[in-house]
C-alpha atoms as a PDB file:
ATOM      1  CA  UNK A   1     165.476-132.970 -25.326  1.00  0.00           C
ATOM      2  CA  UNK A   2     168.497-133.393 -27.520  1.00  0.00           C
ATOM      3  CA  UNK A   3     170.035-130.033 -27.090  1.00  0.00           C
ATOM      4  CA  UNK A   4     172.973-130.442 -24.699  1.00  0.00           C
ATOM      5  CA  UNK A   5     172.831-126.642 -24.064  1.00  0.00           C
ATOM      6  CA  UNK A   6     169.665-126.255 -23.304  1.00  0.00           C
ATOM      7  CA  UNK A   7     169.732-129.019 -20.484  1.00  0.00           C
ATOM      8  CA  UNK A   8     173.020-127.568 -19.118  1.00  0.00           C
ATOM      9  CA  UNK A   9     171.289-124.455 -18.890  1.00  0.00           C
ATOM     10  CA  UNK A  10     168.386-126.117 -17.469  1.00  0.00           C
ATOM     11  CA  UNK A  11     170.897-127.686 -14.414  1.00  0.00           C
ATOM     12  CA  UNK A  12     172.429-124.630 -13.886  1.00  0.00           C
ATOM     13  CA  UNK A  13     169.713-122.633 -13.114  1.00  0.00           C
ATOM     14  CA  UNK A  14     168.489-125.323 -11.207  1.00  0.00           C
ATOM     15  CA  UNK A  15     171.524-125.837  -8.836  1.00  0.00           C
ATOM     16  CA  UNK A  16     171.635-121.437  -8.843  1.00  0.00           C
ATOM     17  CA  UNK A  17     168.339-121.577  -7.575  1.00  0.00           C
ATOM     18  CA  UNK A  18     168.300-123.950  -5.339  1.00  0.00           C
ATOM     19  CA  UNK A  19     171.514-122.799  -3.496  1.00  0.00           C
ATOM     20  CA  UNK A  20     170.238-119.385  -3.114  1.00  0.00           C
ATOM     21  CA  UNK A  21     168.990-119.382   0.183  1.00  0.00           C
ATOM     22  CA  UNK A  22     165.836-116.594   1.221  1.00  0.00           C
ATOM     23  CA  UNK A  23     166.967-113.754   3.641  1.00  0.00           C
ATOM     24  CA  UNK A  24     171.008-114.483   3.430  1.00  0.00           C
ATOM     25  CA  UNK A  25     172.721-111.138   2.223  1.00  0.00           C
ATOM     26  CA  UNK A  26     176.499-110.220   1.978  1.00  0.00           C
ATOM     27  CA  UNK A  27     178.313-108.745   5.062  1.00  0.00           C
ATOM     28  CA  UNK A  28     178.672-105.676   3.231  1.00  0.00           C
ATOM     29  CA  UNK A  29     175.036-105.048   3.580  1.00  0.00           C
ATOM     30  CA  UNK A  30     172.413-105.364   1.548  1.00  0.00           C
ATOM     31  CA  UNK A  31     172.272-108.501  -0.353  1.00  0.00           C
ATOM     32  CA  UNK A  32     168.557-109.163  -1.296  1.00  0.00           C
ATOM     33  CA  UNK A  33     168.213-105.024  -1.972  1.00  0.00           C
ATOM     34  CA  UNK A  34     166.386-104.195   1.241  1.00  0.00           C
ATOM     35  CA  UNK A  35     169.144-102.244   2.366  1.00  0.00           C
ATOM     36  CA  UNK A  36     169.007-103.552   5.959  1.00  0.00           C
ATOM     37  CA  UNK A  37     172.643-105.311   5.791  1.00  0.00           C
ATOM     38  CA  UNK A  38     173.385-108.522   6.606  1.00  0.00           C
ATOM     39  CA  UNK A  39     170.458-110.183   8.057  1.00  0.00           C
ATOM     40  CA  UNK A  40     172.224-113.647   8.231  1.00  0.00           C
ATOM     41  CA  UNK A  41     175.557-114.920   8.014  1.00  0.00           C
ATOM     42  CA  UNK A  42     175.690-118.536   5.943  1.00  0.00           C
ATOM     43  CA  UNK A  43     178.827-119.590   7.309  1.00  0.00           C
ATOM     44  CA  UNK A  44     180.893-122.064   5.891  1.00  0.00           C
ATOM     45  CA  UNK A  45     180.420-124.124   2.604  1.00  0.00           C
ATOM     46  CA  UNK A  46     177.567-127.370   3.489  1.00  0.00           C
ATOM     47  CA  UNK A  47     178.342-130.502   1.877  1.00  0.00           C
ATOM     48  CA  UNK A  48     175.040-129.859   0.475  1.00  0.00           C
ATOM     49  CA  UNK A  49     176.500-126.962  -1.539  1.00  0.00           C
ATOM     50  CA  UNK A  50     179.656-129.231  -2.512  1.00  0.00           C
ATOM     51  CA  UNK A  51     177.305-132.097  -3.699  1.00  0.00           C
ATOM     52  CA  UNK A  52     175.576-129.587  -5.649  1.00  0.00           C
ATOM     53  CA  UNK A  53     179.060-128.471  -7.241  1.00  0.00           C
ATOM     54  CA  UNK A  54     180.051-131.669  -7.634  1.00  0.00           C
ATOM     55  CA  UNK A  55     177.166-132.620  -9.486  1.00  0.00           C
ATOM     56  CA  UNK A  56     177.078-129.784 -11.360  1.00  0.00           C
ATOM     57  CA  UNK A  57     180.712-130.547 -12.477  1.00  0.00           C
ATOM     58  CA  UNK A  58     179.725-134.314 -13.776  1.00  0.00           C
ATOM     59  CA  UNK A  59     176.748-133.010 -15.824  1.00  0.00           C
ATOM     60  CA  UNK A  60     179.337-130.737 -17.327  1.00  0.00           C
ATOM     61  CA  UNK A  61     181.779-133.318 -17.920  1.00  0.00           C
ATOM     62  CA  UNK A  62     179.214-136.013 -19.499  1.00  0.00           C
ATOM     63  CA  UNK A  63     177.707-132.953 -22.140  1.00  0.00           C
ATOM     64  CA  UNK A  64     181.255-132.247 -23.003  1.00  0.00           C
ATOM     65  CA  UNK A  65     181.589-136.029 -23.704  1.00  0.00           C
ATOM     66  CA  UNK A  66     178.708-136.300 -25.592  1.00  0.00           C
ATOM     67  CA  UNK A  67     179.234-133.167 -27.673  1.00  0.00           C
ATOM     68  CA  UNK A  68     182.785-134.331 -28.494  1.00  0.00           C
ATOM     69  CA  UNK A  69     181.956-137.962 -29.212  1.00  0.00           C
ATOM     70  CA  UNK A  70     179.192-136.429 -31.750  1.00  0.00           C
ATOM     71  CA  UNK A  71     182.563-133.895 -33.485  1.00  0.00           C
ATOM     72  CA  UNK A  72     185.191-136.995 -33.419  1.00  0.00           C
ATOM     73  CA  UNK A  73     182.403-138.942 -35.453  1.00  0.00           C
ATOM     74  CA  UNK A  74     181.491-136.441 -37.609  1.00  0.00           C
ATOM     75  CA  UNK A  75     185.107-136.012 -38.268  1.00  0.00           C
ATOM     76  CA  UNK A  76     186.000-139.429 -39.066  1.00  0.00           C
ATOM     77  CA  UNK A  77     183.526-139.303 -41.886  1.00  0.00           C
ATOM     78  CA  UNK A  78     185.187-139.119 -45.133  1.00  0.00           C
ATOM     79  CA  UNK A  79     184.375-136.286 -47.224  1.00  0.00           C
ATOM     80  CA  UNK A  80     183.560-137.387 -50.761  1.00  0.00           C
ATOM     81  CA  UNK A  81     185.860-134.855 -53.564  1.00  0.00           C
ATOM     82  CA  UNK A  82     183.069-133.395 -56.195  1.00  0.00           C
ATOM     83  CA  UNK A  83     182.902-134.874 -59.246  1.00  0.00           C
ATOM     84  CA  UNK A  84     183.392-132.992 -62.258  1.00  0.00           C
ATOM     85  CA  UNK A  85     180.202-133.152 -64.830  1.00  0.00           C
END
């Protein structure tokens, strides 16, 4: 797995489906699509939710690092002038 996009995808759908929690719809009714309003009211934000965030935020931050360690390397290559025949 050496596609940094496809595991931060991966995570992200992860952590999106893990903090959407069954049966909690919006206040303004209708959340899930059944049309029967709000059937449950999640309160305020778990530290479950912020760990998720927060983990969320480092994977982000170490595939950023990665994918610019990879450019500043491949930039500090020389590039080699062609030589006329």
């Amino acid at each position: 797995m050496n596609d940094p996009m496809l595991m931060l995808t991966g995570i992200l759908a992860v952590i999106t489906r893990t903090l959407h929690l069954p049966g909690a719809t919006t206040t303004t009714g209708g959340g899930d699509g059944d049309g029967g309003g709000a059937t449950r009211d999640r309160g305020a934000v778990s530290i479950e939710q912020v760990l998720w965030y927060a983990a969320a935020a480092v994977s982000v931050a170490v595939v950023a690092t990665i994918i610019w360690s990879q450019i500043r390397s491949t930039a500090s290559t020389p590039v080699q002038a062609p030589s006329a025949p």
